[in-house]
Protein backbone atom coordinates (compact mmCIF):
# COMPACT_ATOMS: atom_id res chain seq x y z
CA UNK A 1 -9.88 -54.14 46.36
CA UNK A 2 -7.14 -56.09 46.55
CA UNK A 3 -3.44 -55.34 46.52
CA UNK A 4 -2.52 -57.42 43.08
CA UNK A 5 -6.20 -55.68 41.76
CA UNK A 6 -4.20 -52.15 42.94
CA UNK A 7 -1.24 -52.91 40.85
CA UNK A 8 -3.00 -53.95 37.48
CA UNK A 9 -5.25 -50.84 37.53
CA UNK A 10 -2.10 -48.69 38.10
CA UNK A 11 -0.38 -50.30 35.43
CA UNK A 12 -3.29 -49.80 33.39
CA UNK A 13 -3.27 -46.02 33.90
CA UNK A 14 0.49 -45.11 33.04
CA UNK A 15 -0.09 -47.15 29.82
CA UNK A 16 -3.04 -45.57 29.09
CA UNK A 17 -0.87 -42.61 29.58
CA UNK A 18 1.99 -43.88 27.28
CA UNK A 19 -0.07 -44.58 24.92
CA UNK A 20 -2.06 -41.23 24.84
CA UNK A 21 1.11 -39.23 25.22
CA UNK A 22 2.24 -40.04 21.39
CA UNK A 23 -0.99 -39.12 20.22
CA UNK A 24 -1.41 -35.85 21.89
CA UNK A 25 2.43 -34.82 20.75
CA UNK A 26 1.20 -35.87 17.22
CA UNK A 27 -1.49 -33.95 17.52
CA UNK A 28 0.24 -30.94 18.96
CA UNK A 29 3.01 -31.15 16.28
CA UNK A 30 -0.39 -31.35 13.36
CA UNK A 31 -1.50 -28.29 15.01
CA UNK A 32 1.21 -26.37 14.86
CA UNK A 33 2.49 -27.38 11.14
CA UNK A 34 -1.02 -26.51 10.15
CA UNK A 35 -0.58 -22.73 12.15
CA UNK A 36 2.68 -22.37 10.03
CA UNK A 37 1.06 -23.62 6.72
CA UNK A 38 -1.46 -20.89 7.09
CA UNK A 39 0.99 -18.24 8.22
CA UNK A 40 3.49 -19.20 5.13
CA UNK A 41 0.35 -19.03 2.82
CA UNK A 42 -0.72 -15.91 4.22
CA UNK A 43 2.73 -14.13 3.75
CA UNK A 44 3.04 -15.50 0.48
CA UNK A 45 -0.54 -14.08 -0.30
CA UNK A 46 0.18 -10.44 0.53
CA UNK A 47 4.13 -10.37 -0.68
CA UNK A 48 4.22 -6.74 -2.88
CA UNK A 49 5.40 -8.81 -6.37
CA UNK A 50 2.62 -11.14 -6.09
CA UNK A 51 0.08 -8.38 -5.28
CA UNK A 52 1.51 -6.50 -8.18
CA UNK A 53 1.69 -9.61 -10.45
CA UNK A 54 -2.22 -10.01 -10.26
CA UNK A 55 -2.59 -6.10 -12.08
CA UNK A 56 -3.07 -6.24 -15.71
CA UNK A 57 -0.82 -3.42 -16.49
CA UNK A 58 2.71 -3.44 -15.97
CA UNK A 59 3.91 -0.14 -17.13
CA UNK A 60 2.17 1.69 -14.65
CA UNK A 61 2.56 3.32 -11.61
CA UNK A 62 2.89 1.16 -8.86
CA UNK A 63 2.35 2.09 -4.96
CA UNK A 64 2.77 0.27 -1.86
CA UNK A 65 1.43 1.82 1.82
CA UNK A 66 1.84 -0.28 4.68
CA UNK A 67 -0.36 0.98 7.20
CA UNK A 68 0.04 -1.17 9.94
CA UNK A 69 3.77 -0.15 10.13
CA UNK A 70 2.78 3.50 9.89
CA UNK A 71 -0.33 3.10 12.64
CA UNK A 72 2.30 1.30 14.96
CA UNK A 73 4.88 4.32 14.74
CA UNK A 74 1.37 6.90 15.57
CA UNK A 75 1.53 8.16 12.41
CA UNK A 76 -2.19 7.20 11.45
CA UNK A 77 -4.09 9.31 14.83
CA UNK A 78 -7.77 10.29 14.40
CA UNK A 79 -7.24 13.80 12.27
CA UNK A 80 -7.42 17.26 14.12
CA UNK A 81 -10.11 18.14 11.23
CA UNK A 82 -13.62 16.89 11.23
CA UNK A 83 -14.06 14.26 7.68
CA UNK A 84 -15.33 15.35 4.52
CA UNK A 85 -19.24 14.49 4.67
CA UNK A 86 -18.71 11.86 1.45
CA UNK A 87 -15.60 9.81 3.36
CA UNK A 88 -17.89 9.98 6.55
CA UNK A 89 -20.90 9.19 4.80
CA UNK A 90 -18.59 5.91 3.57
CA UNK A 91 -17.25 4.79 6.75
CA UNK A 92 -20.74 4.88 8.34
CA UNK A 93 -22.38 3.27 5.02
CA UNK A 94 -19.13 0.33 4.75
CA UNK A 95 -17.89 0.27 8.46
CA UNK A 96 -14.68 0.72 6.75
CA UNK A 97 -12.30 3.44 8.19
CA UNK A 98 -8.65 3.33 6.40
CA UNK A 99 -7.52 4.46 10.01
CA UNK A 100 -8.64 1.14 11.53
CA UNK A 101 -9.13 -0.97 9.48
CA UNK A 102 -6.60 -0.98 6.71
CA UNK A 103 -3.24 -3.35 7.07
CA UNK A 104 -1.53 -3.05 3.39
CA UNK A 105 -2.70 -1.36 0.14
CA UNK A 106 -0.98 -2.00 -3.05
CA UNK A 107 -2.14 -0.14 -5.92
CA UNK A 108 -1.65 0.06 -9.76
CA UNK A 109 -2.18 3.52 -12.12
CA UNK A 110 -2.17 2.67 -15.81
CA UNK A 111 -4.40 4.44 -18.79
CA UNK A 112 -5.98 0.88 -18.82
CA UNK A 113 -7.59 1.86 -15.11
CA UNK A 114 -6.42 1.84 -11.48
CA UNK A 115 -6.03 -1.36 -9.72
CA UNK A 116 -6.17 -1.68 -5.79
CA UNK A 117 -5.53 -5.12 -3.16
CA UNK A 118 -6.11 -4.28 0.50
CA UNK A 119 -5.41 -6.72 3.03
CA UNK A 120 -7.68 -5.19 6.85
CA UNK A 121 -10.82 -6.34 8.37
CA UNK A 122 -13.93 -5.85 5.87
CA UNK A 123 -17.76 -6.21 7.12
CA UNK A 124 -18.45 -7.75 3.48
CA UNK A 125 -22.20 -7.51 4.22
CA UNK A 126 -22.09 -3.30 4.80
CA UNK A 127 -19.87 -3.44 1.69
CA UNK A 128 -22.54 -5.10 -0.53
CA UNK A 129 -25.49 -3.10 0.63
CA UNK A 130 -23.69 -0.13 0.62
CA UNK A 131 -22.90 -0.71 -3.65
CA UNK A 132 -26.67 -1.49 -3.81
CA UNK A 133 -27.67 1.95 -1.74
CA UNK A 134 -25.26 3.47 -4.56
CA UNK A 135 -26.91 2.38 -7.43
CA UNK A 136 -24.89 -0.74 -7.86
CA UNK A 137 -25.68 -4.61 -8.23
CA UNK A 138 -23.89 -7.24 -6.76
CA UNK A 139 -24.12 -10.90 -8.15
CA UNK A 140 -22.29 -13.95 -6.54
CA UNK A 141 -19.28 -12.06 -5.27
CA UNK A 142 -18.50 -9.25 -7.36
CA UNK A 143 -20.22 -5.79 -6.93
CA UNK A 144 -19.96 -3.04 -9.15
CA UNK A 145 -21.18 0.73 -8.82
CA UNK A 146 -20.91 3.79 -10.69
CA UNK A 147 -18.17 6.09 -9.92
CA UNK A 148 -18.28 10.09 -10.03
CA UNK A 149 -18.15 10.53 -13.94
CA UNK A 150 -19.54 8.09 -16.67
CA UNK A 151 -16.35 6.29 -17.96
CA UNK A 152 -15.25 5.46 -13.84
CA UNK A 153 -17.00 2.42 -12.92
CA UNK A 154 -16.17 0.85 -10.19
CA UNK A 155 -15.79 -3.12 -8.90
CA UNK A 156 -15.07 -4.96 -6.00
CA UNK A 157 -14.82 -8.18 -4.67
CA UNK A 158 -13.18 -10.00 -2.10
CA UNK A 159 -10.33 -12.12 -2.71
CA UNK A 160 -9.97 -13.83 0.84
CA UNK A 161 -12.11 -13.28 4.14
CA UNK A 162 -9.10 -10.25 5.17
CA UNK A 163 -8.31 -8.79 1.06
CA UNK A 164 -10.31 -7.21 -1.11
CA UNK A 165 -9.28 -6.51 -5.33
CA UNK A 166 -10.87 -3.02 -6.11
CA UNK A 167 -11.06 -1.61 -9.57
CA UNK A 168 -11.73 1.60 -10.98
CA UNK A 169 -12.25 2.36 -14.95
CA UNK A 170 -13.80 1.71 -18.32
CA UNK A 171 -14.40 -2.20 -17.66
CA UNK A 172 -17.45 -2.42 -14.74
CA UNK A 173 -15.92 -5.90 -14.28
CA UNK A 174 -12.22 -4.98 -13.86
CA UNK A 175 -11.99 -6.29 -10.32
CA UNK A 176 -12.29 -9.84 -11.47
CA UNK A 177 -9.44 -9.62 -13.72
CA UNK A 178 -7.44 -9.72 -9.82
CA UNK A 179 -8.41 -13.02 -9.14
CA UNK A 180 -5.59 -14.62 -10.58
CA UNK A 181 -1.82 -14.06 -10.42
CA UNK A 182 0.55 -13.49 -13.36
CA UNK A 183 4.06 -13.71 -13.95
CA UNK A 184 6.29 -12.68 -11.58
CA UNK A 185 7.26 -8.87 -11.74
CA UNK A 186 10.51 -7.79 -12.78
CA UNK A 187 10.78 -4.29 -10.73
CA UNK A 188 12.79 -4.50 -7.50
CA UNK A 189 10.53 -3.29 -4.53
CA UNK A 190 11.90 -1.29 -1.22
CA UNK A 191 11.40 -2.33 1.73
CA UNK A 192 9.78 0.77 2.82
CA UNK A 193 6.46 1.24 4.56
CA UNK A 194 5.72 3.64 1.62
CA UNK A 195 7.19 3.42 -2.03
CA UNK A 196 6.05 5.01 -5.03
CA UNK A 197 7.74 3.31 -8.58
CA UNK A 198 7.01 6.15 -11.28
CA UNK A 199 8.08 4.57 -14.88
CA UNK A 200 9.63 7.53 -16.81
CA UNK A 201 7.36 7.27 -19.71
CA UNK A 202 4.73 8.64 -17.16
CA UNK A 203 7.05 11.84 -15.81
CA UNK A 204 6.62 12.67 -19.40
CA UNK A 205 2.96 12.65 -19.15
CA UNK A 206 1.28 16.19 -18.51
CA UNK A 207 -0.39 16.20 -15.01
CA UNK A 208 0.87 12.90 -14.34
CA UNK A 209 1.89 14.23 -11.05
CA UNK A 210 0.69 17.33 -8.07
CA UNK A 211 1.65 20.79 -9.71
CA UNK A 212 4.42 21.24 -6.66
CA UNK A 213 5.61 17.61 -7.22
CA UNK A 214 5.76 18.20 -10.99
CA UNK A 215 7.65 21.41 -10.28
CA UNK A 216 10.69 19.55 -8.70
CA UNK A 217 10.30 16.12 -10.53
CA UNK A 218 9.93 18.18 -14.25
CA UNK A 219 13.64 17.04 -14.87
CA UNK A 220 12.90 13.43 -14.42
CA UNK A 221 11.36 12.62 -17.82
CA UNK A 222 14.68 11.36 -18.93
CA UNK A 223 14.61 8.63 -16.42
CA UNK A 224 14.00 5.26 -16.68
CA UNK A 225 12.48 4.94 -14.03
CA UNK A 226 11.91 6.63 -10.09
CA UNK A 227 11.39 5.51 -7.02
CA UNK A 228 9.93 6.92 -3.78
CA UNK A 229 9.91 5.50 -0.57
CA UNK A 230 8.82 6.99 2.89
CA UNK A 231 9.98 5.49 6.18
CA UNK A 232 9.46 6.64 10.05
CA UNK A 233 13.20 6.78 11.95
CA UNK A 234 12.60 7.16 14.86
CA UNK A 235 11.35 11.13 15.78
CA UNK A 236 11.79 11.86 12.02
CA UNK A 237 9.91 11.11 8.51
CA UNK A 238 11.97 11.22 5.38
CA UNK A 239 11.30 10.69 2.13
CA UNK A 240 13.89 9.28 -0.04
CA UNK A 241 14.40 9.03 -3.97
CA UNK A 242 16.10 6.65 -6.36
CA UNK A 243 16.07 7.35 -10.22
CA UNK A 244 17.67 5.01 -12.65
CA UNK A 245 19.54 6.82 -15.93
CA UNK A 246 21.51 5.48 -18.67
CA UNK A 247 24.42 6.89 -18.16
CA UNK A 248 26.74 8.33 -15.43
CA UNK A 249 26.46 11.63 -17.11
CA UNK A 250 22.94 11.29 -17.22
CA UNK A 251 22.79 10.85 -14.03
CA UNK A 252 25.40 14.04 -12.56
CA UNK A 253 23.26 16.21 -15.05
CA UNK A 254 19.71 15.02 -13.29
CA UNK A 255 20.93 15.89 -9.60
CA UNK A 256 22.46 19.13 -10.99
CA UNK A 257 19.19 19.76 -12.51
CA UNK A 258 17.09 18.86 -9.56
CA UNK A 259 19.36 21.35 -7.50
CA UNK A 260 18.73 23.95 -9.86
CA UNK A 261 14.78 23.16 -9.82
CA UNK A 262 15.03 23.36 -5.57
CA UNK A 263 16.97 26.11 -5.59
CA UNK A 264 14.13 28.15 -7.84
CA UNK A 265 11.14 26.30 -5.23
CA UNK A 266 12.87 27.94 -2.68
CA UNK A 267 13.22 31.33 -4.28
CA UNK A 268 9.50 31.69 -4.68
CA UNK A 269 9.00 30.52 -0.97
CA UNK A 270 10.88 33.55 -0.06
CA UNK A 271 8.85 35.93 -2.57
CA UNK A 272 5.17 34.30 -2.85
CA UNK A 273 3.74 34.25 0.45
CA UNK A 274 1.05 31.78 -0.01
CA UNK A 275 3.51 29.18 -1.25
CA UNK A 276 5.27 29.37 1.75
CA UNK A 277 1.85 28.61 3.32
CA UNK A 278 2.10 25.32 1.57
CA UNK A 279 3.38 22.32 3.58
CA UNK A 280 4.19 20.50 0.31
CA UNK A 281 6.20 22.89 -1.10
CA UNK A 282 8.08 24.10 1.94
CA UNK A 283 9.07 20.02 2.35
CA UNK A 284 10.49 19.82 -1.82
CA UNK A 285 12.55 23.12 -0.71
CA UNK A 286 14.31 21.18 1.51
CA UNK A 287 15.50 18.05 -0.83
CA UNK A 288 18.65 17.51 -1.03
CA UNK A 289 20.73 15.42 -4.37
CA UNK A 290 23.78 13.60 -5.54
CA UNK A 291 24.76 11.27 -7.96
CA UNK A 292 26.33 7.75 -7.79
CA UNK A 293 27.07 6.35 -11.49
CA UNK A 294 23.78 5.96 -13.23
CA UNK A 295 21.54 6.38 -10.13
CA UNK A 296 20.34 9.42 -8.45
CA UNK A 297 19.39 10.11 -5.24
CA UNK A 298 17.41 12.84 -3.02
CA UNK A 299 15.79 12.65 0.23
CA UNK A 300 13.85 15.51 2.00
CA UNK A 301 12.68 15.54 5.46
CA UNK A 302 8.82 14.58 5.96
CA UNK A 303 7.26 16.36 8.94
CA UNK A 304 3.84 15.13 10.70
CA UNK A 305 2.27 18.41 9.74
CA UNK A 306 2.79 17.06 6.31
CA UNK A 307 1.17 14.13 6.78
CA UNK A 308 -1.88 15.84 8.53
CA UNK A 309 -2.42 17.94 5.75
CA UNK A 310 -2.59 15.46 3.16
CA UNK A 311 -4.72 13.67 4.97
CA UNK A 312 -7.14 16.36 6.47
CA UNK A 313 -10.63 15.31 6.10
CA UNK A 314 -10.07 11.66 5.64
């Protein structure tokens, strides 16, 4: 090969070069807008208020757990207790462990049924079998099942590859009412892990809420509206409340109330000795409560024996 032959082959491979180089920036740049599309449609997806707009009912009680955040701060460990034989007859029939496998849950409690999106890693085969081993059908992409008394049925489906819409009430189609979203809600949402928005129209509902819960919360029917959230700082748990009233005075009269109502928990603590047994109640004894114009707050202090307890079994 000759010298001028040397040259023009040389030549040829830095343009070649030049004009790959565009190309593969172009496509580096495609591939990376399309990573962010997904990612910006994925977080808009799973955003609380457009979870909650998809649920039919917006007067009920609305929950938000955000188990990632609460497995990442060890707060989720395999229980000290062996499971209940129906949640480990579950796991083994769906491959689906809460524990593991669960990301975010956001839930809905109305008289009209209760509403559930999770977002976690779902073996929607297992799922589908595991309706039909219950009893269930399953046609196209909604399965339904019986639930553990006549007028519970309950239907899932899923809405993407990594959320599923789960349903549980009168309707044996309710899950497909989750398909869609609705209007935006209204209610402002905490950006805690854990939050629990009560509407006060259900404090005034009998066994609305856990007899020891009821106990402390009794004085809250005159609320518009309370909020729970839960959040891990750093060695410590604590629970934290927010309830909306009309009025100032409203408001210094709730926390005086809910002082009052403590103050009595404690009393039988002291007196009742299985009470004191109770990890629930010994946690309410400790709330604390003030007032800021129409709001009042309360926080208690969550341990991980809590925690445990609630969740002994599952």
């Amino acid at each position: 090969m000759d010298e001028r032959a040397g040259h023009r082959i040389s030549r040829g491979v830095r343009w070649g070069w030049r004009l790959r180089l565009p190309a593969l920036v172009l496509l580096a740049i495609a591939i990376s807008a399309g990573a962010w599309i997904v990612h910006r449609n994925t977080q808009a997806f799973f955003e609380p208020a457009a979870l909650l707009s998809r649920f039919p009912a917006d007067d009920g009680t609305a929950l938000n757990i955000d188990f990632k955040t609460l497995r990442a701060a060890g707060l989720l460990a395999a229980p000290n207790s062996a499971p209940e034989p129906e949640y480990k007859q579950f796991v083994d029939g769906t491959g689906l462990d809460y524990r593991r496998d669960l990301d975010l849950v956001v839930a809905s409690f109305s008289p009209s049924g209760n509403y559930f999106i999770a977002r976690g890693r779902f073996d929607w085969n297992k799922l589908r079998d595991y309706a039909t081993r219950q009893g269930g059908s399953c046609y196209q992409d909604l399965c339904r099942m019986q639930g553990s008394t006549p007028e519970r049925h309950i239907s899932f489906l899923p809405l993407r590859h990594d959320a599923i819409a789960v349903a549980v009430g009168t309707d044996d189609l309710a899950a497909a009412r989750l398909t869609h979203t609705g209007p935006p809600v209204a209610l402002h949402l905490p950006a805690a892990p854990v939050w629990l928005s009560v509407p006060g129209t259900v404090l005034q509902q009998r066994n609305a809420l856990p007899p020891g819960l009821r106990l402390v919360l009794s004085s809250l029917v005159k609320a518009d509206r309370v909020v729970i959230t839960v959040a891990p700082g750093g060695a410590s748990i604590e629970a934290h409340l927010d309830a909306s009233c009309r009025t100032a005075d409203d408001a210094r009269t709730l926390a005086s109330q809910l002082r009052s109502t403590t103050g009595m928990l404690k009393e039988a603590l002291l007196t009742n000795k299985e009470a004191s047994q109770d990890d629930l109640a010994r946690t309410l004894a400790a709330g604390t409560f003030d007032s800021t114009g129409p709001h009042v707050t309360g926080k208690w202090p969550v341990g991980k024996n809590l925690i445990e307890s609630l969740t002994a079994g599952i």
